[in-house]
N, C-alpha and C. Protein backbone atom coordinates (compact mmCIF):
# COMPACT_ATOMS: atom_id res chain seq x y z
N UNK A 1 -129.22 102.93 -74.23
CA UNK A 1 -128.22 102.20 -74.98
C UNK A 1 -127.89 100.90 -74.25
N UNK A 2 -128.00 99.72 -74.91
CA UNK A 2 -127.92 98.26 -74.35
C UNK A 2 -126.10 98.13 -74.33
N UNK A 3 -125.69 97.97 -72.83
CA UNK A 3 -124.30 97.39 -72.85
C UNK A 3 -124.29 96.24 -73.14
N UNK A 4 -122.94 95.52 -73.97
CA UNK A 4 -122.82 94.56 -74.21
C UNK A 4 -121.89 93.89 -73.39
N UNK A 5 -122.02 92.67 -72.69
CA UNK A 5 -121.46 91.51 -71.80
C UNK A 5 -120.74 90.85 -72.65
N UNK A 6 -118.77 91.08 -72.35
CA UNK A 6 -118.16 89.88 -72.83
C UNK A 6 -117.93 89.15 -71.84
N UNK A 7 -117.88 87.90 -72.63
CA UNK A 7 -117.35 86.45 -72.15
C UNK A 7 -116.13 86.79 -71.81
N UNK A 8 -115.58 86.03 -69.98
CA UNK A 8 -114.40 85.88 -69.49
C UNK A 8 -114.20 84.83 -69.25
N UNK A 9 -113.14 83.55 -69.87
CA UNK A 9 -112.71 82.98 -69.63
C UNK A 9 -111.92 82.78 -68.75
N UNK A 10 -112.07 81.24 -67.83
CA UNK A 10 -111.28 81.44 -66.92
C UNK A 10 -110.62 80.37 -66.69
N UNK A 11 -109.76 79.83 -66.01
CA UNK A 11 -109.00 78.69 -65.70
C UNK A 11 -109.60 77.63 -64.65
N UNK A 12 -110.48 78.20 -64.02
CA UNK A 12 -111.15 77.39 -63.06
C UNK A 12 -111.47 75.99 -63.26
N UNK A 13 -111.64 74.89 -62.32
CA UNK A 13 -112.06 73.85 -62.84
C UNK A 13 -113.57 73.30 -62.18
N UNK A 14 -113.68 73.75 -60.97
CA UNK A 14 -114.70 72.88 -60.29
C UNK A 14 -115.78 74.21 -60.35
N UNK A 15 -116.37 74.10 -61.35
CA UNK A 15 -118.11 74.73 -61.98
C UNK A 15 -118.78 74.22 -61.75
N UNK A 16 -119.97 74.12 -61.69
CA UNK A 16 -121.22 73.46 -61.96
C UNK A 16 -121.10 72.95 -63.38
N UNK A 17 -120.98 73.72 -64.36
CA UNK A 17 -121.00 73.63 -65.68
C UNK A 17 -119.63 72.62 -65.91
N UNK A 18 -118.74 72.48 -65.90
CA UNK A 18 -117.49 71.40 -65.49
C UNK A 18 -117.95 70.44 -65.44
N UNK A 19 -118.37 70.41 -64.07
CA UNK A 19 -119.03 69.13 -63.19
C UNK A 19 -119.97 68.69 -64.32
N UNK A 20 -120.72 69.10 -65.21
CA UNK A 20 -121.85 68.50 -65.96
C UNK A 20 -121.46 67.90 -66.73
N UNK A 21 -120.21 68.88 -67.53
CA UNK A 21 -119.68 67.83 -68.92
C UNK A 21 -118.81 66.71 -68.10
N UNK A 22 -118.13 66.84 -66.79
CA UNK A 22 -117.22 65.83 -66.34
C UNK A 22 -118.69 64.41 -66.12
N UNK A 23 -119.15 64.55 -65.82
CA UNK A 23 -120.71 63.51 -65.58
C UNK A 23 -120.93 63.16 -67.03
N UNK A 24 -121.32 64.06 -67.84
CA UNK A 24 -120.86 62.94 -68.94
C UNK A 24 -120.13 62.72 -69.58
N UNK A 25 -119.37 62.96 -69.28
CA UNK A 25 -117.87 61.97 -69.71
C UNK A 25 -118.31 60.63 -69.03
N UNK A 26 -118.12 60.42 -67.77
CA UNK A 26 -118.32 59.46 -66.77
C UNK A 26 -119.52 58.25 -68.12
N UNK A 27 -120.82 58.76 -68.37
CA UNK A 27 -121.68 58.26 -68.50
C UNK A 27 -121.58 57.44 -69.82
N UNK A 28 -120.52 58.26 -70.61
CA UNK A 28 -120.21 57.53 -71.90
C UNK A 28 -119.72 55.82 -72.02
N UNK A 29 -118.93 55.23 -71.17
CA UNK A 29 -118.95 53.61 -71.42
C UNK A 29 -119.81 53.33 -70.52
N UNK A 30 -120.90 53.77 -69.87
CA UNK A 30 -122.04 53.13 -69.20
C UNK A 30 -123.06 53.02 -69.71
N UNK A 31 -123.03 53.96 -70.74
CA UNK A 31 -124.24 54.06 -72.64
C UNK A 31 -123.50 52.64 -72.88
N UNK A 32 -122.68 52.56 -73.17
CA UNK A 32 -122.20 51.72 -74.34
C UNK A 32 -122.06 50.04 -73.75
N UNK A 33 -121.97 50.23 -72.63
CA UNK A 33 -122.18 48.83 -72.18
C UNK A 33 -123.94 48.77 -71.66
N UNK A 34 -124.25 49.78 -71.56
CA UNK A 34 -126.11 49.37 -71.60
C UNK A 34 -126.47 48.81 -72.65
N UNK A 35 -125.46 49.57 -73.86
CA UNK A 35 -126.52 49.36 -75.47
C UNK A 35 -126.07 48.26 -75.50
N UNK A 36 -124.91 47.30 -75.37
CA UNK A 36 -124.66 46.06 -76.01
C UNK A 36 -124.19 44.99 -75.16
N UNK A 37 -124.46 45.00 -73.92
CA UNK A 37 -124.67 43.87 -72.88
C UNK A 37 -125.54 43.08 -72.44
N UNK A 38 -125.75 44.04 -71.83
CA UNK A 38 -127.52 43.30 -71.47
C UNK A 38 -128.39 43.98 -72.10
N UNK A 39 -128.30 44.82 -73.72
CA UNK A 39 -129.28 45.44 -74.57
C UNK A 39 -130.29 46.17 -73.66
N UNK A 40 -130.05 46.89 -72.45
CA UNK A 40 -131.14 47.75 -71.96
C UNK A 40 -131.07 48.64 -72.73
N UNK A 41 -132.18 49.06 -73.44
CA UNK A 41 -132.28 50.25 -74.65
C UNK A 41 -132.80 51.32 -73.88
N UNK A 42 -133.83 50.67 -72.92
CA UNK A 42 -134.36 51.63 -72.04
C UNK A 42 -133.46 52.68 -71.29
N UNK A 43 -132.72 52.13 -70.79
CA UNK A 43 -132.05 53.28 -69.76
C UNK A 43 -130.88 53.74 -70.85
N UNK A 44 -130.76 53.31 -72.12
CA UNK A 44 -129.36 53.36 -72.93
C UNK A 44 -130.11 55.19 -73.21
N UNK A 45 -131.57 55.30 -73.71
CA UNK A 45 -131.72 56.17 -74.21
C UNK A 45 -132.05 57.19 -73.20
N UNK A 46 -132.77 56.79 -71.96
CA UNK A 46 -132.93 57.80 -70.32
C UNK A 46 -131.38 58.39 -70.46
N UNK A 47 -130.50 57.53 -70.76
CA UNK A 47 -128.94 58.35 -70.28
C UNK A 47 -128.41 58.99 -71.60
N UNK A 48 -128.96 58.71 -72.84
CA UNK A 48 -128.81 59.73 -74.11
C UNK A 48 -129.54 60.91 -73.79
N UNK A 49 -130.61 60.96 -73.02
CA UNK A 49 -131.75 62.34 -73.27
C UNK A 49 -130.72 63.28 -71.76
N UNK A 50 -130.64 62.35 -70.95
CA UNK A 50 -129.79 63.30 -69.85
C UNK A 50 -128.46 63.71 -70.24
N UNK A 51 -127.74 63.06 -71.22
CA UNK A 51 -126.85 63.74 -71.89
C UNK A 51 -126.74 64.61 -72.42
N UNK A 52 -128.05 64.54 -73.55
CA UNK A 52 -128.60 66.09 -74.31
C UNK A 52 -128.58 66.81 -73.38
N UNK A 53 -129.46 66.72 -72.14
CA UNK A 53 -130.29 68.07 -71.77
C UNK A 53 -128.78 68.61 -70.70
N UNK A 54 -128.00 67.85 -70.59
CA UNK A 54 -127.14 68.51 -69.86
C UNK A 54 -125.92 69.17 -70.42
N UNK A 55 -126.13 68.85 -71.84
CA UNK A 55 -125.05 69.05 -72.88
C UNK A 55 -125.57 71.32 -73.31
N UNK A 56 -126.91 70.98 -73.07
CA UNK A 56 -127.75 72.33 -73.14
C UNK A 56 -127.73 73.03 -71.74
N UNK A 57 -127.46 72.59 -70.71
CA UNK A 57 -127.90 73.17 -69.39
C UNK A 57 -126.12 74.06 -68.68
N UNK A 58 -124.96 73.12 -69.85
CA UNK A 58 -123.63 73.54 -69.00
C UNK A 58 -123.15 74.24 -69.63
N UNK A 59 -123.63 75.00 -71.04
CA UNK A 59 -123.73 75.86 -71.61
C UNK A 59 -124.14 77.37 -71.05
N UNK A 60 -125.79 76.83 -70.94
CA UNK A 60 -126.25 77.74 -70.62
C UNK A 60 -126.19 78.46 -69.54
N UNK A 61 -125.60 77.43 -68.08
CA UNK A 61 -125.23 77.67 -66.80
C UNK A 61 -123.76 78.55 -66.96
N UNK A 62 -122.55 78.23 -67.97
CA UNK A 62 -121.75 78.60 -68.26
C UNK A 62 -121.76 80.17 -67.87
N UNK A 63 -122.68 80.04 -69.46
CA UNK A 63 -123.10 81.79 -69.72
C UNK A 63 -123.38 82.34 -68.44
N UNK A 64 -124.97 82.15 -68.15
CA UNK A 64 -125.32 82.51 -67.03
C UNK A 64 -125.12 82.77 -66.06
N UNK A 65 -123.95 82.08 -65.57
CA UNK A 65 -123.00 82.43 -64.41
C UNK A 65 -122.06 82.96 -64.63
N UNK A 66 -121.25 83.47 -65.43
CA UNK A 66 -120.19 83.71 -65.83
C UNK A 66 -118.99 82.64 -65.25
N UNK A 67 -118.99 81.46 -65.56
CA UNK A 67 -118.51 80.38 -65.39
C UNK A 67 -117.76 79.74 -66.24
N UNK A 68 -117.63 80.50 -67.29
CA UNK A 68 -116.82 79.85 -68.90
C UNK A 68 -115.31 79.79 -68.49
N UNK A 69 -114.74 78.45 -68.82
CA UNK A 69 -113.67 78.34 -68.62
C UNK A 69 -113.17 77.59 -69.17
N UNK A 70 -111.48 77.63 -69.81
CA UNK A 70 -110.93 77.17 -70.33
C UNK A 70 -111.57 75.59 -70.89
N UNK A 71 -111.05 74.61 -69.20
CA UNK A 71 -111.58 73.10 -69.03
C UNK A 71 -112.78 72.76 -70.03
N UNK A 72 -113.38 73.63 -69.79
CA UNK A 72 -115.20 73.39 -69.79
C UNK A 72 -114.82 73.78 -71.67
N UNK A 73 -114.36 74.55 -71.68
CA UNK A 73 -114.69 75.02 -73.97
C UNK A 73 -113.70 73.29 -74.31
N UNK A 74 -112.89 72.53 -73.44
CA UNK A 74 -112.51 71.58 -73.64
C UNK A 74 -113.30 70.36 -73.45
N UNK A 75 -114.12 69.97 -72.32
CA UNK A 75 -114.67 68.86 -72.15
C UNK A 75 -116.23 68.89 -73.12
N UNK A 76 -116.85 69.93 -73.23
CA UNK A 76 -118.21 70.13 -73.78
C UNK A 76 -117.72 69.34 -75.04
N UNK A 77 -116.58 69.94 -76.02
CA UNK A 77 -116.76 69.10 -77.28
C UNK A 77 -116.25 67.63 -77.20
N UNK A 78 -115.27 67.49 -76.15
CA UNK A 78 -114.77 66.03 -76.02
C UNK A 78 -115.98 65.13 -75.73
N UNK A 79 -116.80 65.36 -74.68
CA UNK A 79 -118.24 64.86 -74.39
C UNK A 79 -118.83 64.61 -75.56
N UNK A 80 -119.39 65.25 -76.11
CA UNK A 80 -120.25 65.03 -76.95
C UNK A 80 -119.56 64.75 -78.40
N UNK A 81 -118.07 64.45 -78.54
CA UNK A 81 -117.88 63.55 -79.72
C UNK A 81 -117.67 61.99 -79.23
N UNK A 82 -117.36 61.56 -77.97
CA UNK A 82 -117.57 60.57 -77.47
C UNK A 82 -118.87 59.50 -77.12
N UNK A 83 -120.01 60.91 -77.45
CA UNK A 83 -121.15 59.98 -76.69
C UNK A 83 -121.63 59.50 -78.89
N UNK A 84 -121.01 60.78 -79.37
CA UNK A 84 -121.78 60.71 -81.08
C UNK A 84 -120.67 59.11 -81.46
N UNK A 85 -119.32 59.09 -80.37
CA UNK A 85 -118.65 57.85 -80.90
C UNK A 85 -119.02 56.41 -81.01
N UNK A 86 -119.53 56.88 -79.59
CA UNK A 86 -119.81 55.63 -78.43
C UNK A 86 -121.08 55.23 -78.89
N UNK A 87 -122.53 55.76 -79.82
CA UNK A 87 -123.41 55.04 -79.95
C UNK A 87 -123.40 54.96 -81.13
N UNK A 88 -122.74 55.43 -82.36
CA UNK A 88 -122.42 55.21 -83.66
C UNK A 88 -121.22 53.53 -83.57
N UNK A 89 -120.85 52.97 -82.00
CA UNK A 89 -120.04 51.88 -82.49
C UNK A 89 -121.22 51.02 -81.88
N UNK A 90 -122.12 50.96 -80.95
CA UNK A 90 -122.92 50.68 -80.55
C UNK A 90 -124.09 50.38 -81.46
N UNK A 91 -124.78 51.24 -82.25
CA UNK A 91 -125.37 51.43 -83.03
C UNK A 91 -125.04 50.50 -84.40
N UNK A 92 -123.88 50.63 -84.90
CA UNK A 92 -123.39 49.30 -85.65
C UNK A 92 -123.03 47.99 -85.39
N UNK A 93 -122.46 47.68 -83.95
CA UNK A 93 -122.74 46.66 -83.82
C UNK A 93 -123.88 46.02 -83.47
N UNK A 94 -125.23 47.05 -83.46
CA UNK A 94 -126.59 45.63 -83.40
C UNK A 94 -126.98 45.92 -84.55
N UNK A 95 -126.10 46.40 -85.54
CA UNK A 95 -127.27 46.56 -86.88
C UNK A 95 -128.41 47.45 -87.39
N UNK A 96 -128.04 48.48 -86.46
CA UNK A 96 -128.78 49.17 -86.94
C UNK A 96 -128.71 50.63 -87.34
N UNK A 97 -127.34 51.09 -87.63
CA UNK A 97 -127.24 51.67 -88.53
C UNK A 97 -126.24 51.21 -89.45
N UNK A 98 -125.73 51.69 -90.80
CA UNK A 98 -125.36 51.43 -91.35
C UNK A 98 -123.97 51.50 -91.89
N UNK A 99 -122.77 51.00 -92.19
CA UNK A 99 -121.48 51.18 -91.86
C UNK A 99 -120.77 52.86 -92.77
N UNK A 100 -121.66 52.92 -93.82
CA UNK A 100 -121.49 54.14 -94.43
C UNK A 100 -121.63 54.94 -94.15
N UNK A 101 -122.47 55.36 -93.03
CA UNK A 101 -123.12 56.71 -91.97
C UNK A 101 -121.91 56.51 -91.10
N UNK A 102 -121.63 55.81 -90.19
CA UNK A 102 -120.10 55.97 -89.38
C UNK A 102 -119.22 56.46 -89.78
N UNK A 103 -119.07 55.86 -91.55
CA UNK A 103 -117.25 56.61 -91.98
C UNK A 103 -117.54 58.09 -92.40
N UNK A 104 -119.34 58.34 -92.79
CA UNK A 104 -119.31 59.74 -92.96
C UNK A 104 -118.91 60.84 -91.78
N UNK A 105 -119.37 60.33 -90.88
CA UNK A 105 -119.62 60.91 -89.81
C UNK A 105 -118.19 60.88 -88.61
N UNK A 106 -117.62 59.65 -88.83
CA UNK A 106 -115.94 59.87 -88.50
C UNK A 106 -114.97 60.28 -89.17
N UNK A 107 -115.09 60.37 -90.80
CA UNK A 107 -114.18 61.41 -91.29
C UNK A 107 -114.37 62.59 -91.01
N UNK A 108 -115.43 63.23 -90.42
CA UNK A 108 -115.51 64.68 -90.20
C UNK A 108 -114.42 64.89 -89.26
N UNK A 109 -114.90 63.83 -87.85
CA UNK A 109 -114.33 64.15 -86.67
C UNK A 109 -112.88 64.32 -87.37
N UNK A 110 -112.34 63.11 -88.45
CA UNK A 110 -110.86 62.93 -88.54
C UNK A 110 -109.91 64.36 -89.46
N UNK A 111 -111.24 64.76 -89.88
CA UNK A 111 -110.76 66.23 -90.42
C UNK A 111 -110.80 67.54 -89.44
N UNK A 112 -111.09 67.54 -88.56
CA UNK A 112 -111.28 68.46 -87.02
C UNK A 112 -110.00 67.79 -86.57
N UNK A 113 -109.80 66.93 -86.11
CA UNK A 113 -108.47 66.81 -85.51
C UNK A 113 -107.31 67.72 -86.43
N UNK A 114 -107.34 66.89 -87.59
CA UNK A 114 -106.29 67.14 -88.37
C UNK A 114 -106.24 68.75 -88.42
N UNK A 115 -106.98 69.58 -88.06
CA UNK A 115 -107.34 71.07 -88.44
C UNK A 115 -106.74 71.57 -87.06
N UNK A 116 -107.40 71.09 -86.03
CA UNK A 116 -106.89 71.41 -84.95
C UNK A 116 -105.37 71.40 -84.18
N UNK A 117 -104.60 70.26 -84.90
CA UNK A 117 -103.74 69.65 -84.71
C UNK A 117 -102.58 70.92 -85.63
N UNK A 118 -103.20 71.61 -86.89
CA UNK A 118 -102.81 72.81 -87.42
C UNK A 118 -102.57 73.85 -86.89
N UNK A 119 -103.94 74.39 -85.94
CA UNK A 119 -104.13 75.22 -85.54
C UNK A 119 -102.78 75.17 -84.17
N UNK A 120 -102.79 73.95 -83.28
CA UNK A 120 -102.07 74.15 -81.99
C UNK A 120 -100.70 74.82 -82.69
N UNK A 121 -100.26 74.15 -84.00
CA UNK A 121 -98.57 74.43 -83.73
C UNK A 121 -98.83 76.05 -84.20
N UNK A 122 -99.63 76.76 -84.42
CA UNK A 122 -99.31 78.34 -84.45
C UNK A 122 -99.93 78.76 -82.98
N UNK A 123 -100.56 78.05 -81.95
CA UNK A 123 -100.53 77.96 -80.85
C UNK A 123 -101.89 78.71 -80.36
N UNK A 124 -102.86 77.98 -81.02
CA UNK A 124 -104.50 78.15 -80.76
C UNK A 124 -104.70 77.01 -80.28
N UNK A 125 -105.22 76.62 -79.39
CA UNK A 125 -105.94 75.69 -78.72
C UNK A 125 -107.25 75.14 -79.21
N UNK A 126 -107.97 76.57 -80.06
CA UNK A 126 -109.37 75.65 -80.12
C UNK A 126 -110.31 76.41 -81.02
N UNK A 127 -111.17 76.06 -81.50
CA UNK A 127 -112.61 77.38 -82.21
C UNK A 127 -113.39 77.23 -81.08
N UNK A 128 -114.02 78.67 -81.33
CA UNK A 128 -115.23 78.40 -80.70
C UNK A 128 -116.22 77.98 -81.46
N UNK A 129 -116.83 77.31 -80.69
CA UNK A 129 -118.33 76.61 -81.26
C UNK A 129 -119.03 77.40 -81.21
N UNK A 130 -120.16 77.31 -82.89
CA UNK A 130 -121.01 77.69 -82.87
C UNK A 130 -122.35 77.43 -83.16
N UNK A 131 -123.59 78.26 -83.52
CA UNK A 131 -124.54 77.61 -83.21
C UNK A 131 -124.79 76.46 -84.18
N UNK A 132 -124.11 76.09 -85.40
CA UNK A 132 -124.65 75.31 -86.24
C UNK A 132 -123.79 73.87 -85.63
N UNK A 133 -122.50 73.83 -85.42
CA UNK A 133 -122.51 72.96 -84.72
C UNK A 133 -123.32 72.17 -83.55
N UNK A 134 -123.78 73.22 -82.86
CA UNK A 134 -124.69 72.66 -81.50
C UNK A 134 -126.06 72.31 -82.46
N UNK A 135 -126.57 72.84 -83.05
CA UNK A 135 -127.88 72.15 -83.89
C UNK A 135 -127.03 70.82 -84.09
N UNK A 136 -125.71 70.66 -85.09
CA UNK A 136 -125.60 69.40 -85.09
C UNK A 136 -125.52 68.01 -84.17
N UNK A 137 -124.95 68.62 -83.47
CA UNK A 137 -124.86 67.47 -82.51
C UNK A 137 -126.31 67.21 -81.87
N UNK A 138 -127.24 68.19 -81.72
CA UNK A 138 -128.66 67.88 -80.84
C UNK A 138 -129.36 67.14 -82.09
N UNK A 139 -129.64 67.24 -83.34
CA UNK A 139 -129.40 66.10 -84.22
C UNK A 139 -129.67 65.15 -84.26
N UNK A 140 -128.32 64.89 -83.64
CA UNK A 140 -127.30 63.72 -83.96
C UNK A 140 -128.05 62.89 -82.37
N UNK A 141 -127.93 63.48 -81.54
CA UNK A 141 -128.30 63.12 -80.43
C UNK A 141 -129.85 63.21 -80.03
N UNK A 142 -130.97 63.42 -80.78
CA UNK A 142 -131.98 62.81 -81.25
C UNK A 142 -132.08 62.03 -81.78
N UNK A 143 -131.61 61.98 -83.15
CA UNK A 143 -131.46 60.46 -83.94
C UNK A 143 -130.90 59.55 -83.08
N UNK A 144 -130.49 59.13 -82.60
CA UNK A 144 -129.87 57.89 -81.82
C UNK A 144 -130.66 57.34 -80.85
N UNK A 145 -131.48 57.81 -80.35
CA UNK A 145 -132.22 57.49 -79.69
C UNK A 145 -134.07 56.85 -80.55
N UNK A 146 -134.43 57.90 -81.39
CA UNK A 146 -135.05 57.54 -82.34
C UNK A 146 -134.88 56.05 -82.95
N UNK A 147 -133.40 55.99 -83.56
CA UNK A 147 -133.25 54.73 -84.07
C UNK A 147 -132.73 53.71 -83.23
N UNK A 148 -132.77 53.63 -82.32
CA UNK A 148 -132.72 52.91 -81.21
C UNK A 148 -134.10 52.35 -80.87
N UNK A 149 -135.07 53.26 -80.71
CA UNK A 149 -136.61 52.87 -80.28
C UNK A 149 -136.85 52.39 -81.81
N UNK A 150 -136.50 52.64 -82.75
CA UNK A 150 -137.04 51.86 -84.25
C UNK A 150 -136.56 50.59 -84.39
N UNK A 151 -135.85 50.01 -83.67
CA UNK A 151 -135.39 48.53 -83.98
C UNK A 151 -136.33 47.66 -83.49
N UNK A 152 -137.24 47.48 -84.36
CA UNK A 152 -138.61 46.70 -83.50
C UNK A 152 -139.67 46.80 -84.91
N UNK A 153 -140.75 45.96 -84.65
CA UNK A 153 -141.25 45.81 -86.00
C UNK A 153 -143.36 46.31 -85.66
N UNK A 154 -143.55 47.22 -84.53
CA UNK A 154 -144.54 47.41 -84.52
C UNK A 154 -144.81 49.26 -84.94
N UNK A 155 -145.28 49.38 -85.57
CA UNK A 155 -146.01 50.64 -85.82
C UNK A 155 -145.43 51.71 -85.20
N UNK A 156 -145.37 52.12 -83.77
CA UNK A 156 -144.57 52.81 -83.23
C UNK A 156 -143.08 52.94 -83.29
N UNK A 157 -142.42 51.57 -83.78
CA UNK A 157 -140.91 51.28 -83.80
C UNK A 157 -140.61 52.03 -84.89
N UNK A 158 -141.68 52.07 -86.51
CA UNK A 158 -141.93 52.35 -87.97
C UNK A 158 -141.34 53.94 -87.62
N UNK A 159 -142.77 54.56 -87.00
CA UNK A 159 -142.60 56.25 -86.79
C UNK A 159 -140.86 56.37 -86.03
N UNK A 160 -140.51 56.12 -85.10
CA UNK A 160 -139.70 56.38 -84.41
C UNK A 160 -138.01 56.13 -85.74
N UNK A 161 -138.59 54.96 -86.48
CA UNK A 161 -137.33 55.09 -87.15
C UNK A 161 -137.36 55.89 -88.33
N UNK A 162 -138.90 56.28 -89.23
CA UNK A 162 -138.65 57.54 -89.67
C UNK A 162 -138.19 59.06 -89.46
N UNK A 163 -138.43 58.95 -87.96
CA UNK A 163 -137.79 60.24 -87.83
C UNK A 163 -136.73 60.19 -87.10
N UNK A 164 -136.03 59.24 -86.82
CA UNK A 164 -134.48 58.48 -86.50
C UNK A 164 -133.86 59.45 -87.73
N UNK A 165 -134.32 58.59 -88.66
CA UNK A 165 -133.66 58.64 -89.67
C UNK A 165 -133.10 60.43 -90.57
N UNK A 166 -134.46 61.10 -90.39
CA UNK A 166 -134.80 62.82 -90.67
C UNK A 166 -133.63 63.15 -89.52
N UNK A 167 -133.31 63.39 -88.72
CA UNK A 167 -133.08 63.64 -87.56
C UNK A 167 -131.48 63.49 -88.09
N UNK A 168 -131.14 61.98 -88.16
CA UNK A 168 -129.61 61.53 -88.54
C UNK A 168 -129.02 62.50 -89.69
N UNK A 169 -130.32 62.06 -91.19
CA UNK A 169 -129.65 62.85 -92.19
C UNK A 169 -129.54 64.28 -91.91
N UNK A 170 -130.05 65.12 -91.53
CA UNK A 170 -130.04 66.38 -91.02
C UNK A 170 -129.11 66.94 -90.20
N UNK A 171 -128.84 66.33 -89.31
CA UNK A 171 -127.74 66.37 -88.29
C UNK A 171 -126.76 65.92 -89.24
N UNK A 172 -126.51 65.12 -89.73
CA UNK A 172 -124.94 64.37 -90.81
C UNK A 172 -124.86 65.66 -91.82
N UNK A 173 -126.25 66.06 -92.33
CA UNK A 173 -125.71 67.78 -92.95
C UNK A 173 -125.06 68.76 -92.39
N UNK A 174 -125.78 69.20 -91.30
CA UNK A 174 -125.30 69.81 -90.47
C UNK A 174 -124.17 70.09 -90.13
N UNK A 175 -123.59 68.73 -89.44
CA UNK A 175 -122.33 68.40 -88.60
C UNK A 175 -121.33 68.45 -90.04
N UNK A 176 -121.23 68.75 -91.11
CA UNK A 176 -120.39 68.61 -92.40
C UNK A 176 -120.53 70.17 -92.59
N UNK A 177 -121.74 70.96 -92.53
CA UNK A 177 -121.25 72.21 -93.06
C UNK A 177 -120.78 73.07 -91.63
N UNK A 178 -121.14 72.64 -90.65
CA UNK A 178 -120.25 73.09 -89.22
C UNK A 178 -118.78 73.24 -89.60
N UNK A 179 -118.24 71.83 -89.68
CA UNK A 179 -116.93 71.60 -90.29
C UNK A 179 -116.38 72.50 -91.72
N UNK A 180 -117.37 73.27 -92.36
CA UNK A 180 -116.97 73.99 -93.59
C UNK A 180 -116.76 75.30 -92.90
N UNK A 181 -117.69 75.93 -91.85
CA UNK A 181 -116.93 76.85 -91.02
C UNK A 181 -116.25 76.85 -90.19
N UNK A 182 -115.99 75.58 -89.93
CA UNK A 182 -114.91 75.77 -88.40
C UNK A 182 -113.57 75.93 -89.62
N UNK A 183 -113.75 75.11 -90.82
CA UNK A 183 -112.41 75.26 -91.47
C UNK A 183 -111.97 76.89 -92.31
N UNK A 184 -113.38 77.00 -92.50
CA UNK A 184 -112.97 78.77 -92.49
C UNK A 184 -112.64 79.80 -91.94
N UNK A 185 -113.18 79.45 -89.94
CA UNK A 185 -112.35 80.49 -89.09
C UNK A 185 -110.76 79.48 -88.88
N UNK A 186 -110.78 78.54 -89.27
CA UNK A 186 -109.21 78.32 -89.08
C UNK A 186 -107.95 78.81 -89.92
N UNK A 187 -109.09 79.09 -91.19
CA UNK A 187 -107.97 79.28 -92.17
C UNK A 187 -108.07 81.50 -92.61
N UNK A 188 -108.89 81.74 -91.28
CA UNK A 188 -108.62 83.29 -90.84
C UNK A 188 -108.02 83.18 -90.23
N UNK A 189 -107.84 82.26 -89.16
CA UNK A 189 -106.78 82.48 -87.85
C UNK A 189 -105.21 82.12 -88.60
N UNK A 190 -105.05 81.58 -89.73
CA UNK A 190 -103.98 81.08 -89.54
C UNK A 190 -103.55 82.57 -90.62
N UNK A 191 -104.44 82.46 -91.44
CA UNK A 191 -104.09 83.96 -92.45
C UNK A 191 -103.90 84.84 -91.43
N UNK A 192 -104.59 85.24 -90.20
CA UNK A 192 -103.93 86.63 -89.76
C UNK A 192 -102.50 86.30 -88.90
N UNK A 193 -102.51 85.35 -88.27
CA UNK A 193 -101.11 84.56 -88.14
C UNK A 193 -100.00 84.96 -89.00
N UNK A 194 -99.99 84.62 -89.98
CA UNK A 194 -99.33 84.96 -91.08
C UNK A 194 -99.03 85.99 -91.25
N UNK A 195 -100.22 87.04 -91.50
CA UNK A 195 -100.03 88.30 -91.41
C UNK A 195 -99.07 89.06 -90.68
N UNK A 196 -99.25 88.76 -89.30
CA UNK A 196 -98.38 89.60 -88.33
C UNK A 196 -97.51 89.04 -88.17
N UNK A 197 -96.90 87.75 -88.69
CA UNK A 197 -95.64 87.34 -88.89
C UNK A 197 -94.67 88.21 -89.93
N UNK A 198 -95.04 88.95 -91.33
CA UNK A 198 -94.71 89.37 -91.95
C UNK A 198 -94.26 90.83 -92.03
């Protein structure tokens, strides 16, 4: 008979897994002044792919260690709506994506706040994430890089922005029906709330 391992959250702050999302945090206005200063695209996207892979590694180190903690279910999503912020303003100001993909893609965020902002005053802090969210954001965080290497007019720039593009719309699905379940475990949490109020 297979025992099952729960997750213990903990208060701790200095993880490995911490330390990863705190690094990128750090890395987010150093994307954004790569992408639109001195236009190094090169290292804009070296520090998008080390974002991904570390966005996957402080997770998995999390688990793996039994390292899950409060901080960390906090910085993982702050991280990675900052870096989806930071190259979606980036990304529009050289033109190359389009201003209608931003407001899709920031009304979500602005409907997660507003949900969350619900959730604190019955005095939840947070959802947990799940896997369709994390497909979204890895996505999201492919495409950007994709359409980043597509701003260019040779053959290779062509491929890279077709599947920029697969990548974006997919992830922009994604990241919208994420948001259709995060709003459905919110509106269990608040129904059983209710409940045992009564």
């Amino acid at each position: 008979m297979e025992v099952q391992q729960t997750e213990v959250t903990s208060d701790r702050v200095f993880t490995v897994p911490n330390l990863l999302s705190m690094a990128r945090l750090l890395g987010v206005p150093v994307f954004l002044w790569l992408i639109l200063v001195p236009q190094a695209d090169g290292w804009a996207i070296v520090l998008l792919v080390v974002s991904g892979l570390t966005d996957y590694l402080d997770g998995y180190l999390a688990r793996r260690w039994n390292q899950i903690t409060r901080l960390g279910q906090l910085l993982d999503p702050v991280a990675d709506r900052l870096y989806i912020l930071a190259t979606l303003v980036g990304l529009l100001i050289r033109d190359i994506i389009p201003w209608w993909l931003v407001v899709i893609l920031l009304a979500r965020d602005v409907l997660m706040a507003g949900v969350l902002l619900v959730l604190k005053r019955v005095g939840v802090t947070g959802l947990p994430v799940h896997f369709i969210g994390k497909a979204a954001t890895f996505n999201l965080l492919y495409a950007f890089p994709l359409l980043l290497l597509g701003d260019g007019t040779s053959a290779f720039a062509d491929i890279c922005r077709v599947f920029g593009w697969a990548f974006a719309i997919w992830g922009t699905a994604l990241y919208w029906w994420a948001a259709v379940l995060y709003l459905e475990q919110a509106r269990r949490i608040l129904a059983a709330k209710k409940g045992r109020q009564t």
